[in-house]
Protein backbone atom coordinates (compact mmCIF):
# COMPACT_ATOMS: atom_id res chain seq x y z
CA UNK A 1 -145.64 -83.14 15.77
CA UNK A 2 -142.45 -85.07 16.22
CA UNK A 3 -138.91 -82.98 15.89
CA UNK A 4 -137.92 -84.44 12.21
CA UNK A 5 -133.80 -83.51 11.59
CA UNK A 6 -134.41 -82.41 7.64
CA UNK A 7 -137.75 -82.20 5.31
CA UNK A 8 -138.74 -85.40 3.61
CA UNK A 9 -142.09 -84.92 1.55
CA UNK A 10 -144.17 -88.34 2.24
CA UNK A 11 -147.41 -86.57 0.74
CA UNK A 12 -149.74 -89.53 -0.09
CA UNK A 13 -147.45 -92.10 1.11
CA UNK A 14 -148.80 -95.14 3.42
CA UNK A 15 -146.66 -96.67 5.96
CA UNK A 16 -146.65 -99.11 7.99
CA UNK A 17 -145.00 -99.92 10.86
CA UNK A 18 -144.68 -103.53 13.17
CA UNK A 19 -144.59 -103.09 16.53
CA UNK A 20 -145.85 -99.85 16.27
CA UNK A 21 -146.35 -99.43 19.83
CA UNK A 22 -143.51 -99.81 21.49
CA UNK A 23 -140.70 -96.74 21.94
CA UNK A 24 -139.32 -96.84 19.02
CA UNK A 25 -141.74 -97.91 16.97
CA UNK A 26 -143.90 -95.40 17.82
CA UNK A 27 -140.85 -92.51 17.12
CA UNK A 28 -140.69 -94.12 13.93
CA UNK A 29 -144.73 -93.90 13.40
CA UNK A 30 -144.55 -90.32 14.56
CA UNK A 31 -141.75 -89.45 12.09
CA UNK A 32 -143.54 -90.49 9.07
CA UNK A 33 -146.75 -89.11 10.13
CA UNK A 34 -144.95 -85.47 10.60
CA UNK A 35 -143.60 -85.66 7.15
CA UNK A 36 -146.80 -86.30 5.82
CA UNK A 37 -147.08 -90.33 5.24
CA UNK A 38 -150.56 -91.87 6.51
CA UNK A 39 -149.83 -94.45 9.22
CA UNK A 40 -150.54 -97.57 10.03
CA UNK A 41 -149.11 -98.63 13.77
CA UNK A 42 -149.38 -102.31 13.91
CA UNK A 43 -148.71 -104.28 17.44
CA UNK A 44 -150.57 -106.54 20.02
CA UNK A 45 -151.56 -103.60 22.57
CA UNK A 46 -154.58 -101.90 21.80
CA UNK A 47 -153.92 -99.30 24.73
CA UNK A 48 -150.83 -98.43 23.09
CA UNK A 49 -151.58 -98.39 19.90
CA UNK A 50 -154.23 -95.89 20.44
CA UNK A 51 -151.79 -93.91 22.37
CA UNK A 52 -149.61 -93.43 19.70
CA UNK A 53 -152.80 -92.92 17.11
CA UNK A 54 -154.54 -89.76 19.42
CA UNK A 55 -150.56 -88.61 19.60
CA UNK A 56 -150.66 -88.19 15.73
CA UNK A 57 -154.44 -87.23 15.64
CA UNK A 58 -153.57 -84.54 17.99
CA UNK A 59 -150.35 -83.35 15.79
CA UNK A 60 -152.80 -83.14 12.44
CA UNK A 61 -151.70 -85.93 11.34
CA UNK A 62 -153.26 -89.51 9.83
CA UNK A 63 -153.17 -92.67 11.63
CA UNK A 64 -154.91 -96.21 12.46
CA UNK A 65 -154.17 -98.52 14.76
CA UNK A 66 -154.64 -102.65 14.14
CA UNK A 67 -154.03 -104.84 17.11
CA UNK A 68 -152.21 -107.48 15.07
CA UNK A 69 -149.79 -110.52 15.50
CA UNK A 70 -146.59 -110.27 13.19
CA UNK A 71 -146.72 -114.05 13.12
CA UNK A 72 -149.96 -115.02 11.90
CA UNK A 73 -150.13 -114.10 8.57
CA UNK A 74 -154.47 -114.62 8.69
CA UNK A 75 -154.34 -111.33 10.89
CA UNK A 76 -151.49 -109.64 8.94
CA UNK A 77 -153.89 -110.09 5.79
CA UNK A 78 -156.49 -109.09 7.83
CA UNK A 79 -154.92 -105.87 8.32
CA UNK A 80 -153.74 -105.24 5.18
CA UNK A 81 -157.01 -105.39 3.89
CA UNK A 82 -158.35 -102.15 6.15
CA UNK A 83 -155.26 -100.62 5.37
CA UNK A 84 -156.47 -100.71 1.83
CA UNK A 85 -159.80 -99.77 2.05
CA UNK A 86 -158.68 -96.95 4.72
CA UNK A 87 -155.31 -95.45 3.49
CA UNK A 88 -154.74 -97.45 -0.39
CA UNK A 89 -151.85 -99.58 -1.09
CA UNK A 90 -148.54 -100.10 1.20
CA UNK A 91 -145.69 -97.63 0.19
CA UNK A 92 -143.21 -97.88 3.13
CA UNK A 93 -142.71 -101.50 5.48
CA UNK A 94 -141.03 -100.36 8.68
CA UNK A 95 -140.60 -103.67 10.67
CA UNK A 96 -140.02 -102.81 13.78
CA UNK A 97 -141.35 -105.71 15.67
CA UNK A 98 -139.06 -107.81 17.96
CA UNK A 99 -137.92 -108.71 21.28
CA UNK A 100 -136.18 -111.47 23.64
CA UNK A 101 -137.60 -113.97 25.69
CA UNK A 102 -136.15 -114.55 29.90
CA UNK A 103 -135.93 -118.52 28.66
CA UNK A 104 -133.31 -117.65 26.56
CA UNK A 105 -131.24 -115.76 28.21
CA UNK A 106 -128.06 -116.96 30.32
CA UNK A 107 -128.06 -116.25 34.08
CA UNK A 108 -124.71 -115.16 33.96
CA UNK A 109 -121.89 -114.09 31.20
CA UNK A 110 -119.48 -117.17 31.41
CA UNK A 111 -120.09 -120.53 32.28
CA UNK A 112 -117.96 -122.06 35.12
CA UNK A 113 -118.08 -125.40 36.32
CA UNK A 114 -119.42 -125.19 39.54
CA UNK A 115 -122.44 -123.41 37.95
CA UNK A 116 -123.51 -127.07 36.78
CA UNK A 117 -124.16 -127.82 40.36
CA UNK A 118 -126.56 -124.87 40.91
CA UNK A 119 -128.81 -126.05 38.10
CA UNK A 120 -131.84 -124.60 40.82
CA UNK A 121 -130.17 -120.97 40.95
CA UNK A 122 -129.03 -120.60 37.69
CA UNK A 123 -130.03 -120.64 34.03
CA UNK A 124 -126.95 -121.76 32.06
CA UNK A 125 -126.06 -122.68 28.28
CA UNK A 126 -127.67 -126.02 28.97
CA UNK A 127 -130.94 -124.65 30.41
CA UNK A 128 -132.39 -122.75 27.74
CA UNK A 129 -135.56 -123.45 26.91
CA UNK A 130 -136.48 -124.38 23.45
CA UNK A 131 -140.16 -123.03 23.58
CA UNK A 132 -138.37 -119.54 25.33
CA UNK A 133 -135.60 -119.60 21.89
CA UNK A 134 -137.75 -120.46 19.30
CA UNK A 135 -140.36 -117.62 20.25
CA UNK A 136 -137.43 -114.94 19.93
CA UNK A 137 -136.32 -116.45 16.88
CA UNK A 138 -139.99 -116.78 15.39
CA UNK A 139 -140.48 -112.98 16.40
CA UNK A 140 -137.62 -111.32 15.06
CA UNK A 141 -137.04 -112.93 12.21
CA UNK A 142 -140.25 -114.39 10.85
CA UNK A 143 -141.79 -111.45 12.54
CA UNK A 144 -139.89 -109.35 9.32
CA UNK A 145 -139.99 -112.13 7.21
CA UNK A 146 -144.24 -112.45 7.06
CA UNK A 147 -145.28 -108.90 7.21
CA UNK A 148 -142.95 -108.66 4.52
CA UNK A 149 -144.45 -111.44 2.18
CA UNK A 150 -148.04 -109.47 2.93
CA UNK A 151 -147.47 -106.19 1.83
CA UNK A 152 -144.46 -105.64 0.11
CA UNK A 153 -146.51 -106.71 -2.55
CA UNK A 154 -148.50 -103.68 -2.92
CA UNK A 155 -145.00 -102.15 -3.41
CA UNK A 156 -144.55 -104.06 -7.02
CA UNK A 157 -144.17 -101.69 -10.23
CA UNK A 158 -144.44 -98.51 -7.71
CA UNK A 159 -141.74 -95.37 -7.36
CA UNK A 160 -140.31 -94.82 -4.27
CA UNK A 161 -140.99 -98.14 -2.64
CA UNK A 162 -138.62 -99.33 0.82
CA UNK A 163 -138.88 -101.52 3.47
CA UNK A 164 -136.57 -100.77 6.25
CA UNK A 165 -135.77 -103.76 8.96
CA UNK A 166 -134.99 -102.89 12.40
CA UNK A 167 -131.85 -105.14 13.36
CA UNK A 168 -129.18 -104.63 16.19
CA UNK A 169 -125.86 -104.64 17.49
CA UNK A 170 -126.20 -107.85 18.20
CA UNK A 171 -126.20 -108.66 14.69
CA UNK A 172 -122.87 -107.76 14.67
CA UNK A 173 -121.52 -108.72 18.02
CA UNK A 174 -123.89 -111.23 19.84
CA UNK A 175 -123.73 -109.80 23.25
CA UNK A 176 -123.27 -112.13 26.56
CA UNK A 177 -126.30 -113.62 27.77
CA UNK A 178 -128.69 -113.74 24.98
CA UNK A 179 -127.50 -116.45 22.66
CA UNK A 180 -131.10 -116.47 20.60
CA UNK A 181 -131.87 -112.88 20.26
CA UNK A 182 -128.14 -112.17 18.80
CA UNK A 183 -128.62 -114.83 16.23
CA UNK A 184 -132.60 -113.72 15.74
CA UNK A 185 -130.98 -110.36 14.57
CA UNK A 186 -128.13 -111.46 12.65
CA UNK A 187 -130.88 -113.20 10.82
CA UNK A 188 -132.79 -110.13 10.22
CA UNK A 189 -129.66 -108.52 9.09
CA UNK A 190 -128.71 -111.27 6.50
CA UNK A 191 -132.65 -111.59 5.62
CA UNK A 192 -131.96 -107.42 4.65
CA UNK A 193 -129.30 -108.20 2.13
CA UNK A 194 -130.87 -111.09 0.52
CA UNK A 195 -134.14 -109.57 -0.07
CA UNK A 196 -132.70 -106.67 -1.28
CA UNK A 197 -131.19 -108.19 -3.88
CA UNK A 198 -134.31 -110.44 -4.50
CA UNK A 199 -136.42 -107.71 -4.96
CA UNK A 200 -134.05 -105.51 -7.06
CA UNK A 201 -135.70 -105.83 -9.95
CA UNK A 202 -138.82 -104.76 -9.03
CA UNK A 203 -137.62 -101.62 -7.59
CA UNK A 204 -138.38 -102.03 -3.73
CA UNK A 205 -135.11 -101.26 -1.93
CA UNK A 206 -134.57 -102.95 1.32
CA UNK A 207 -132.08 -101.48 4.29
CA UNK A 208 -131.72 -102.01 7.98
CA UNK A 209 -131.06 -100.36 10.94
CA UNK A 210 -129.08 -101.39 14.00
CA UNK A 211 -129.98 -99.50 16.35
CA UNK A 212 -127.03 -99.57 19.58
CA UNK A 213 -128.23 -99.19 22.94
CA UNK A 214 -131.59 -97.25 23.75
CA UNK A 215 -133.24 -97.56 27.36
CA UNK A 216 -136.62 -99.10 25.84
CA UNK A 217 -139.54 -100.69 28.17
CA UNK A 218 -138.23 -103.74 27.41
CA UNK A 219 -134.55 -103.44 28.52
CA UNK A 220 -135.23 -100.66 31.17
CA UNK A 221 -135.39 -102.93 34.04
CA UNK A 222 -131.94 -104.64 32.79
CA UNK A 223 -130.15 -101.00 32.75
CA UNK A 224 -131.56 -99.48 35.50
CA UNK A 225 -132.16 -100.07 39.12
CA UNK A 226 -135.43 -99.03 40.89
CA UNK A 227 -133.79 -95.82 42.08
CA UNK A 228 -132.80 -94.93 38.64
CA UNK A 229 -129.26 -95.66 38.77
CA UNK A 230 -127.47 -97.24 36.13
CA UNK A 231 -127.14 -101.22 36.81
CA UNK A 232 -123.83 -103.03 36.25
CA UNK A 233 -124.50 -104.15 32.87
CA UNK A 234 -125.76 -100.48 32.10
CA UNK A 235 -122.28 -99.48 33.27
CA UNK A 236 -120.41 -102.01 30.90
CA UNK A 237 -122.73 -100.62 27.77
CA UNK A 238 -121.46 -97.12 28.76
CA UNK A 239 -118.21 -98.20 29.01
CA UNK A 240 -117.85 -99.82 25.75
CA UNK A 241 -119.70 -97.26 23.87
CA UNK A 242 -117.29 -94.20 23.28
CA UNK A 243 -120.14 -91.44 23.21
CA UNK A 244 -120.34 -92.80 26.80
CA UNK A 245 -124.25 -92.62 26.80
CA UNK A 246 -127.21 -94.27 25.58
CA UNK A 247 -128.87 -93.16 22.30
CA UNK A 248 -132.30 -91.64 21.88
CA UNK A 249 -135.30 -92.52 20.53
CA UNK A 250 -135.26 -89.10 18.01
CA UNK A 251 -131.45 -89.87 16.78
CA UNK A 252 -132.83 -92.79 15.04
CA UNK A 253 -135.33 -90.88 12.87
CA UNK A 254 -132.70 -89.23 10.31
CA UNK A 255 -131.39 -92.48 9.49
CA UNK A 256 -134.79 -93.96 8.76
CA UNK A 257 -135.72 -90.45 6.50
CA UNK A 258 -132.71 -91.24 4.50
CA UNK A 259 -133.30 -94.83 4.07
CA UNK A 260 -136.91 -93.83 2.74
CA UNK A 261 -136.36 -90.75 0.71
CA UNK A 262 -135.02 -92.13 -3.02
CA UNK A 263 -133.50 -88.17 -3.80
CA UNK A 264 -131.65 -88.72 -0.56
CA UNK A 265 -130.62 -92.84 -0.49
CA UNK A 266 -132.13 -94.53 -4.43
CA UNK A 267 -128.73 -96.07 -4.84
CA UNK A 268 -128.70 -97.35 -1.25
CA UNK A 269 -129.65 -101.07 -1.40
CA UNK A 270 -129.18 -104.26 1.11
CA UNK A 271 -127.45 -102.28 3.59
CA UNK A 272 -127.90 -102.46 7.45
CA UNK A 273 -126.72 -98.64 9.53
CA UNK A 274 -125.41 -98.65 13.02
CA UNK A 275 -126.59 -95.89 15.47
CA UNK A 276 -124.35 -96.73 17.94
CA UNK A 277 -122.46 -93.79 19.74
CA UNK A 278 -119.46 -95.95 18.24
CA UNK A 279 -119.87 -99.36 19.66
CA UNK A 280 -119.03 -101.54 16.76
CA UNK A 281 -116.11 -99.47 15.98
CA UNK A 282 -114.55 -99.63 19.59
CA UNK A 283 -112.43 -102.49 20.38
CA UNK A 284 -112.23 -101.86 24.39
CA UNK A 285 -108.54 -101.10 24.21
């Protein structure tokens, strides 16, 4: 089983958790499993997703995988549905799901004027694509927004009910480059307070996390080189971060225990939690 940091008793809990697959996801899925919460790991790969299923299998744990897409809300419902007949009603909505898009992302940090005659070489402000920024925006954001609609209804009139977004630093600083998937998670982040409070009186609490910087198979080719160094933009993470590393995967799971526990976090409502090593608290000076 996963290394959890403290007990959290999730006996007859289900869970599930968007974008299941991926590294974090799958920590996450892992977590909830060890402490006793059947799983549901939700995400497009099938290979994955099965991965992450036999790890849990393996670990005596209980687990499905559902090859889904967080923005159809037909195979959402779908899902739901065998989640019910499999595991019962949802208890716990981790959305996890989320990513950026090359078409919306800057070639390089500041725009000069002479970059406006490279338009072949270079991908500035005024190149982004607007099929490239709405699909990050539609995936992070709607991508919590739907799977929430679909089961946090389940969670209605129940004890001990959460959903737990997964935003980013970004939220809070948009970082250079990626215009969209900053403002894709500062939606997230805003969508955490206002549902919280929409759904206050039905006892569902809703929280975030922002994670800070974690090598993931998405960003792992942006932080490292093929030799395994650290890349310049790796270097300029590390450097503004004053743990002076990148987090991992496990130091993410105590935060999301507390979130879900109500003995631990029942007066915790609408709030968003770096992990950061100290980024967002570090000015650079």
């Amino acid at each position: 089983m996963t290394q959890i940091p403290f007990e959290v008793d999730l006996t007859g809990k289900v869970a599930v958790v968007t974008g299941g697959g991926g590294v974090l996801g799958s920590e996450f899925s892992k977590a909830l499993a060890t402490c006793g919460a059947k799983v549901a790991v939700l995400g497009l790969s099938e290979e994955k997703l099965k991965k992450v299923v036999q790890d849990i299998s393996n670990s005596g744990g209980e687990a499905i995988g559902l090859s889904v897409n967080v923005l159809e809300r037909e195979s959402l419902e779908r899902a739901h549905e065998t989640i019910l007949n499999t595991f019962g009603r949802t208890d716990i909505l981790i959305n996890g799901a989320g990513g950026n898009h090359p078409k919306s992302t800057t070639s390089k940090e500041f725009l000069e004027k002479e970059d406006l005659r490279n338009v072949d070489e270079l991908t500035t402000f005024f190149d982004l694509d607007p099929e490239g920024m709405r699909s990050v925006m539609d995936l992070n954001f709607l991508g919590t927004l739907i799977p929430s609609q679909v089961f946090s209804k389940d969670m209605i009139g129940h004890e001990g009910c959460t959903i737990i977004n997964i935003s980013s630093m970004n939220a809070y600083t948009p970082l250079t480059k990626i215009p969209v998937y900053s403002g894709a998670k500062a939606a997230v982040s805003n969508f955490t307070q206002w549902l919280a409070v929409h759904m206050s009186k039905v006892g569902i609490r809703v929280n975030g996390i922002a994670p800070g910087f974690f090598i993931t198979s998405q960003n792992e080719k942006l932080l490292k080189t093929e030799n395994g160094e650290f890349t310049p933009r790796a270097e300029k993470i590390l450097n503004q971060t004053p743990m002076n590393r990148f987090g991992e995967k496990q130091e993410l799971v105590g935060t999301l225990l507390y979130l879900i526990d109500p003995k631990s976090s029942g007066f915790v409502n609408g709030v968003v939690i770096p992990v950061d090593g100290g980024f967002s608290a570090y000015s650079g000076v």
